[in-house]
C-alpha atoms as a PDB file:
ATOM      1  CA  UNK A   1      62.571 150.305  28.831  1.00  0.00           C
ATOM      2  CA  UNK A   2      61.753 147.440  26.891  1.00  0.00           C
ATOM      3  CA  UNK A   3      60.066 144.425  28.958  1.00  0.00           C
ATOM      4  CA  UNK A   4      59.592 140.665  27.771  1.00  0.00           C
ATOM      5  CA  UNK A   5      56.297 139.897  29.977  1.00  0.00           C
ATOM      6  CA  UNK A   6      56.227 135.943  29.200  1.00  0.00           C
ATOM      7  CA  UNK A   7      52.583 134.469  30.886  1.00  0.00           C
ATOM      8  CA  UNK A   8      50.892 138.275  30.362  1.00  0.00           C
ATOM      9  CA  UNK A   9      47.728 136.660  29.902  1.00  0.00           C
ATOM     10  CA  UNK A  10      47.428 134.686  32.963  1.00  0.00           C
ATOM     11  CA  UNK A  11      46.389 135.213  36.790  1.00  0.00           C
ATOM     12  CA  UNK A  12      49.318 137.188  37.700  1.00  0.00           C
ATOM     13  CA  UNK A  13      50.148 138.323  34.581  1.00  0.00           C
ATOM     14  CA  UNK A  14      46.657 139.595  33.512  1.00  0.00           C
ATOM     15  CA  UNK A  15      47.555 142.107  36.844  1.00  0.00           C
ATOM     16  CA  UNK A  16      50.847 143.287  36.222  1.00  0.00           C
ATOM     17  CA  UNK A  17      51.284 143.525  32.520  1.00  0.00           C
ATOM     18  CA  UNK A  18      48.753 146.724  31.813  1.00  0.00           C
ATOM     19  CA  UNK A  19      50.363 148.224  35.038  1.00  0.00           C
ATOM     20  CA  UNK A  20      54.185 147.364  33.036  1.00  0.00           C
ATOM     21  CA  UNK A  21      52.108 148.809  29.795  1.00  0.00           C
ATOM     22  CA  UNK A  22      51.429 151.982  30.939  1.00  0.00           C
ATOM     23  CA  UNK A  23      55.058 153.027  31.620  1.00  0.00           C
ATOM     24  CA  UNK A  24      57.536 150.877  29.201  1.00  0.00           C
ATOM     25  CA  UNK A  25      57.366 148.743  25.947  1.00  0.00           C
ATOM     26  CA  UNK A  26      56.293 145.567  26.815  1.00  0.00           C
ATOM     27  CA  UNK A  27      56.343 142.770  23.899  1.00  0.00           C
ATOM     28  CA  UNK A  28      53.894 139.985  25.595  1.00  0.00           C
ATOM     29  CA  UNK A  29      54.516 136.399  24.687  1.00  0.00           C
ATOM     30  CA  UNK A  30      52.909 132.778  25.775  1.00  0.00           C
ATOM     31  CA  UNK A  31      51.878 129.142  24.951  1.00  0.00           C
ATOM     32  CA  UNK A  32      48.654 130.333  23.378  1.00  0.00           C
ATOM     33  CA  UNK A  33      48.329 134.049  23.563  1.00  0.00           C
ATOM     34  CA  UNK A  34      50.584 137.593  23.344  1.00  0.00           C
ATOM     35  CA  UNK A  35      52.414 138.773  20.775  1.00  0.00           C
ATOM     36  CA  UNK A  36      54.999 135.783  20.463  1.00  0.00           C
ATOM     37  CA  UNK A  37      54.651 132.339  20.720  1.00  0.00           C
ATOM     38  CA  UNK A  38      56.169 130.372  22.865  1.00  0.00           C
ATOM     39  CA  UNK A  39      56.548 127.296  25.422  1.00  0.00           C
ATOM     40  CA  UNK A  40      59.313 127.859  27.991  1.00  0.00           C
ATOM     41  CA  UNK A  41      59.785 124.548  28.788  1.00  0.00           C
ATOM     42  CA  UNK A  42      61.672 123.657  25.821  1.00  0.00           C
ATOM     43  CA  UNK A  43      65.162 125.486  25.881  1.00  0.00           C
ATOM     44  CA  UNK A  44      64.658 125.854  21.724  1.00  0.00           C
ATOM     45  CA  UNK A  45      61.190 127.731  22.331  1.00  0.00           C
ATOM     46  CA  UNK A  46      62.782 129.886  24.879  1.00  0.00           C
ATOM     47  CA  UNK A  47      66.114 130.344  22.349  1.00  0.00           C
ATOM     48  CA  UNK A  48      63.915 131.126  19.469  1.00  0.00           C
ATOM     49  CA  UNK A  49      61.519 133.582  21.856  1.00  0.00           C
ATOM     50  CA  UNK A  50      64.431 135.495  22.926  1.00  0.00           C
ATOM     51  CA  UNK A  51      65.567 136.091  19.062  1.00  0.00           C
ATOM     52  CA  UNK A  52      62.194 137.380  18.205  1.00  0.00           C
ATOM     53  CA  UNK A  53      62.811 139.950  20.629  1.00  0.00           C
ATOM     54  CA  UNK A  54      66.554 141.163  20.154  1.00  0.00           C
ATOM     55  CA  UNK A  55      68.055 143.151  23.119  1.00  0.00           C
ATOM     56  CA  UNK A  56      65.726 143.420  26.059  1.00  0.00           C
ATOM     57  CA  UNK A  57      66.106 145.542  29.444  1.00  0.00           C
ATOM     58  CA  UNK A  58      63.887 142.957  31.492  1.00  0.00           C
ATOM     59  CA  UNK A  59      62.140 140.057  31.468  1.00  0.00           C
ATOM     60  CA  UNK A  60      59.560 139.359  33.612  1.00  0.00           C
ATOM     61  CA  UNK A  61      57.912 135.698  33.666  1.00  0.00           C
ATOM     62  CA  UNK A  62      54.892 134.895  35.350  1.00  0.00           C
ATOM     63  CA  UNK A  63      54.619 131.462  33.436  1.00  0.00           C
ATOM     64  CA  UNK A  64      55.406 128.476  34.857  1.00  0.00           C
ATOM     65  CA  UNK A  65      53.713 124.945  35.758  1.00  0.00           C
ATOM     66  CA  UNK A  66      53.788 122.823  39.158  1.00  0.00           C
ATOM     67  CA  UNK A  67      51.039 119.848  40.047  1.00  0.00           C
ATOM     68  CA  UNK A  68      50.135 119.480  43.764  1.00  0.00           C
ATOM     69  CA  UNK A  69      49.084 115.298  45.039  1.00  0.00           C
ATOM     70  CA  UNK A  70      49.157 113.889  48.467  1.00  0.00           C
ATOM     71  CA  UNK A  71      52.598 112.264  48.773  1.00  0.00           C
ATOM     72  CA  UNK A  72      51.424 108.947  48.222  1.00  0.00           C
ATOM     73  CA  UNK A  73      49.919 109.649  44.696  1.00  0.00           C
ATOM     74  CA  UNK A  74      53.166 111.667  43.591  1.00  0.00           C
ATOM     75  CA  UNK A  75      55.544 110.109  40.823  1.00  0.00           C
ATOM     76  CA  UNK A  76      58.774 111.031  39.069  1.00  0.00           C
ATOM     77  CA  UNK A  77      56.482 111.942  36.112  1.00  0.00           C
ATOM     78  CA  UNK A  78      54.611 114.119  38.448  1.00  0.00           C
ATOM     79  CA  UNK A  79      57.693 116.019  39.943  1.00  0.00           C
ATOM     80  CA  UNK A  80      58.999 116.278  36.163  1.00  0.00           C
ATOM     81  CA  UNK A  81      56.128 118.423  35.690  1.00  0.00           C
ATOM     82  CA  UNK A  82      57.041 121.020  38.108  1.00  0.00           C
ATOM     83  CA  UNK A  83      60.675 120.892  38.122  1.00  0.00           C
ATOM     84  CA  UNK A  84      60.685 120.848  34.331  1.00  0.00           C
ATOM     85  CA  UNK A  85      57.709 123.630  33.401  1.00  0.00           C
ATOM     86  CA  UNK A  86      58.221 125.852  36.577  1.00  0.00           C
ATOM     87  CA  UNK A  87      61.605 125.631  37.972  1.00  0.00           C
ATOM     88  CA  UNK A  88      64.507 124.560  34.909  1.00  0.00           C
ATOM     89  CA  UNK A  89      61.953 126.733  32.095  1.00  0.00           C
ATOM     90  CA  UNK A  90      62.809 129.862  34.713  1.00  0.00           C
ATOM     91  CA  UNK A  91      66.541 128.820  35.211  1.00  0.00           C
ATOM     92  CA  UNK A  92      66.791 128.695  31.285  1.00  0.00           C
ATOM     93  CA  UNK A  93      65.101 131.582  31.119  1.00  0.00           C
ATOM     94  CA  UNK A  94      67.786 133.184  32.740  1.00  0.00           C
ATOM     95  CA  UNK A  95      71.111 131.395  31.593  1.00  0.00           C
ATOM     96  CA  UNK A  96      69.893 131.473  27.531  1.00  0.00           C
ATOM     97  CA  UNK A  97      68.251 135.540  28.376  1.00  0.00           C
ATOM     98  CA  UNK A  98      71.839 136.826  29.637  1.00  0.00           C
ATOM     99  CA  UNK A  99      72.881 136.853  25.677  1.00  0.00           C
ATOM    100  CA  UNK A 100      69.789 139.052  25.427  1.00  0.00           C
ATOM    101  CA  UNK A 101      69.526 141.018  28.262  1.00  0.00           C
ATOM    102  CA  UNK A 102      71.060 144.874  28.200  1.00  0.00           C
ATOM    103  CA  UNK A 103      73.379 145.895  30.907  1.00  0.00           C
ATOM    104  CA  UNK A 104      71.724 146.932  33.881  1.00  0.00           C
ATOM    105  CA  UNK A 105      68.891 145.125  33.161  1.00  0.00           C
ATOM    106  CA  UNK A 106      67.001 142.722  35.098  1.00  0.00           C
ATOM    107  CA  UNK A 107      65.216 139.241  35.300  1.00  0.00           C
ATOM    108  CA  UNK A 108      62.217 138.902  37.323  1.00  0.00           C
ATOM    109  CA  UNK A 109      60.716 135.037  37.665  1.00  0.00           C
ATOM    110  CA  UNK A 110      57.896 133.980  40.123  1.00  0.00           C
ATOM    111  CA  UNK A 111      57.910 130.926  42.783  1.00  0.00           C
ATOM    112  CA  UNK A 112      55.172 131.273  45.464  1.00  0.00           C
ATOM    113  CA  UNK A 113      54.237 130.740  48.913  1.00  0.00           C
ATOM    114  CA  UNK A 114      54.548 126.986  49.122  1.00  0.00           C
ATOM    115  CA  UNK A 115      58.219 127.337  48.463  1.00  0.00           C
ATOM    116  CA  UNK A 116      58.826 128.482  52.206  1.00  0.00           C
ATOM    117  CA  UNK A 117      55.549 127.671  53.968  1.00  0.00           C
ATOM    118  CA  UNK A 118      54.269 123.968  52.292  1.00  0.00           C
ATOM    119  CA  UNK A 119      50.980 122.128  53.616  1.00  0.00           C
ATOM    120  CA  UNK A 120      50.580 118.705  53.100  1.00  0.00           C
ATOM    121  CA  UNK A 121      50.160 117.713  49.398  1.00  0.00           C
ATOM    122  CA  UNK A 122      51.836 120.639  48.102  1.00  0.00           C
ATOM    123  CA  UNK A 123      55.423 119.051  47.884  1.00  0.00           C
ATOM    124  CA  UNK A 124      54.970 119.258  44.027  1.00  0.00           C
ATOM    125  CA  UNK A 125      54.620 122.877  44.586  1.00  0.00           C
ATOM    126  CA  UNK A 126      57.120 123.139  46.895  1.00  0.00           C
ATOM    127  CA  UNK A 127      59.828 121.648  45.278  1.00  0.00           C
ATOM    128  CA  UNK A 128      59.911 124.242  42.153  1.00  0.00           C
ATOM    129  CA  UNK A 129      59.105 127.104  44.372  1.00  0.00           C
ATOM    130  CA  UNK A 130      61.488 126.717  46.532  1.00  0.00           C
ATOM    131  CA  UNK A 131      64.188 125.377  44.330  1.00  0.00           C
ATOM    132  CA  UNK A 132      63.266 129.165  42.309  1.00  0.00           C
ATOM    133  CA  UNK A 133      64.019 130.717  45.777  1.00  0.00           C
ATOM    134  CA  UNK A 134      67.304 129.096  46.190  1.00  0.00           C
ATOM    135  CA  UNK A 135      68.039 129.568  42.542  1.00  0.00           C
ATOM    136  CA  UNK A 136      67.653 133.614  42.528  1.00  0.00           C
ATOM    137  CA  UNK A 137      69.508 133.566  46.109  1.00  0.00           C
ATOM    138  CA  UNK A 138      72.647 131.905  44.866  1.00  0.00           C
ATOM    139  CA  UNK A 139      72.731 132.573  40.884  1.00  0.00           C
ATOM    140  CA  UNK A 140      72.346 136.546  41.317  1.00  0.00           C
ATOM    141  CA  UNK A 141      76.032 136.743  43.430  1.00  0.00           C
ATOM    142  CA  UNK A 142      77.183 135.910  39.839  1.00  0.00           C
ATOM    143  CA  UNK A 143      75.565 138.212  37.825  1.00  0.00           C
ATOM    144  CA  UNK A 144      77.678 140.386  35.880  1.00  0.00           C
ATOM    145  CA  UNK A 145      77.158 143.435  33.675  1.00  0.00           C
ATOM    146  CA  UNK A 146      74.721 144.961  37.009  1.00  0.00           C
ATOM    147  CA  UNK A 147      71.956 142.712  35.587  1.00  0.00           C
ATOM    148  CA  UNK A 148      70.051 141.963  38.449  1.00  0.00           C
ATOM    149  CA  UNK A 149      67.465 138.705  39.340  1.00  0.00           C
ATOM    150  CA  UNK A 150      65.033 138.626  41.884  1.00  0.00           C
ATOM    151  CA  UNK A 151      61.374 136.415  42.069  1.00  0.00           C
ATOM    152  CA  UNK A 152      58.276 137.114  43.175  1.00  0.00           C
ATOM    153  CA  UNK A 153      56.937 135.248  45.442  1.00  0.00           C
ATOM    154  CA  UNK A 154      53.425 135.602  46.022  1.00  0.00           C
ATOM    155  CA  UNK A 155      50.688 134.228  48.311  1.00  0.00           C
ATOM    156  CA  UNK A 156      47.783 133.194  47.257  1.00  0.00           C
ATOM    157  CA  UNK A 157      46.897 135.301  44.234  1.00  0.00           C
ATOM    158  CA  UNK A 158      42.947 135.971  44.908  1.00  0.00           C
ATOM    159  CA  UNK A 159      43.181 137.560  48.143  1.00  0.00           C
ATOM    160  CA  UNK A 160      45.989 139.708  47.343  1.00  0.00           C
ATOM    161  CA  UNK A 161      45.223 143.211  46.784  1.00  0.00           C
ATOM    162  CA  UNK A 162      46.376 143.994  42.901  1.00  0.00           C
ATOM    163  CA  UNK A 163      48.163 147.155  43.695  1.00  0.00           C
ATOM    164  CA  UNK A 164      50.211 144.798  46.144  1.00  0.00           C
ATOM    165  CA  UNK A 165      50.837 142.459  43.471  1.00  0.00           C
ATOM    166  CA  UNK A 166      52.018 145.914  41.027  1.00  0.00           C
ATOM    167  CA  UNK A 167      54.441 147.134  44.150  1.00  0.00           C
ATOM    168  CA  UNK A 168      55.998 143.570  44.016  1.00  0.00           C
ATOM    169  CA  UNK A 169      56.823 143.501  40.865  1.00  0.00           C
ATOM    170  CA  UNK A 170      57.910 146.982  40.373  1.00  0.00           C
ATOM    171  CA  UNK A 171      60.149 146.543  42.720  1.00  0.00           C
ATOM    172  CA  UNK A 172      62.160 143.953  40.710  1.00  0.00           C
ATOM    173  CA  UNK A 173      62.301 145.498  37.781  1.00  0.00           C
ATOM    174  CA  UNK A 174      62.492 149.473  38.718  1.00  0.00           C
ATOM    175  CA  UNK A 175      64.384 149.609  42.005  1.00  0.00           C
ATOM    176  CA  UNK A 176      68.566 147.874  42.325  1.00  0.00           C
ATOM    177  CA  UNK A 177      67.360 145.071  44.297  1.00  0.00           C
ATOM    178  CA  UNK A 178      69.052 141.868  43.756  1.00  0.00           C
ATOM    179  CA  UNK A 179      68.931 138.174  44.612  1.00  0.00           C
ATOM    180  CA  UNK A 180      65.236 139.327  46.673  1.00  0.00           C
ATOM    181  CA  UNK A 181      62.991 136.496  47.012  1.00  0.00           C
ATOM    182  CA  UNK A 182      59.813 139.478  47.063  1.00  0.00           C
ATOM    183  CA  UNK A 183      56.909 138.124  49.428  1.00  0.00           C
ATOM    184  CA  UNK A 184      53.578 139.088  48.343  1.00  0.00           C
ATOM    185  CA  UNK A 185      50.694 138.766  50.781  1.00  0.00           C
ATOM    186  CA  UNK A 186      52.319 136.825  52.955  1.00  0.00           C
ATOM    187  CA  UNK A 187      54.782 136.648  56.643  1.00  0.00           C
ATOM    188  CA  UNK A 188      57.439 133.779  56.812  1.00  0.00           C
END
């Protein structure tokens, strides 16, 4: 199987790609490390990524920025951020990858916990997680070719047991799940 991991070297990413590498091909890419360049939020970077890589079986993304301010100190630029770098870089991700992706293949993205259980000041958060959510719910019923999309959506990251995190993903990309919003270390 041959895997785009896109944000390998980050805190999820840094958990889950060896675990990816020790079973399947994995071609790592990201703004400033792994084996490609690139910068999802541009649609060109992500266009350009995907050529690099030719014909994939899965993509899994743990990249993806969102900016967290009480709501009084939140902007337009400041929801830009996150519904620009987290949520439309993973929706591109999928609508330019399904001219890349095999049959049967699959797309796994990541939102997070503040998607379905916000505190205060998270809205920035909470807007591009749970717009991911809603995203893999409703865009997988239209999948076609069995290429299947599902997101990870995990707690918070340092108290999560890494072989948790590995099942999560695993999941996504091994199993026939589809249109699975995965919950990692935490209970809605």
């Amino acid at each position: 199987m041959k895997i785009l991991a896109i944000g390998a070297s980050g805190e999820v990413g840094s958990i889950i790609t060896p675990a990816l590498k020790e079973k399947y091909e994995v071609i790592t890419a990201g703004r400033n490390s792994g084996d490609l360049r690139a910068d999802i939020s541009f649609a060109s970077s992500i266009e350009n990524l995907y050529k690099q890589t030719g014909k994939l079986d899965a993509v899994v993304n743990f990249a993806g920025n969102s900016i967290t301010f009480p709501l009084n100190e939140m902007t337009e630029e400041r929801y830009n951020i996150s519904v620009v770098q987290k949520l439309l870089s993973q929706i591109n991700l999928v609508l330019i990858g399904l001219n890349y992706i095999n049959n049967n293949g699959s797309f796994t993205l990541i939102s997070g916990i503040m998607g379905e259980k916000p505190k205060a000041g998270t809205s920035g958060k909470s807007i591009a997680n749970g717009g991911i959510n809603s995203f893999v719910l409703s865009a997988s019923l239209e999948m076609s070719r069995n290429i299947r999309l599902n997101v990870v959506s995990p707690g918070w990251v340092k108290n999560i047991p890494a072989e948790d995190m590995i099942a999560g993903y695993l999941k996504s990309v091994e199993t026939q799940v589809n249109g699975e919003i995965i919950r990692i270390g935490y209970i809605v």
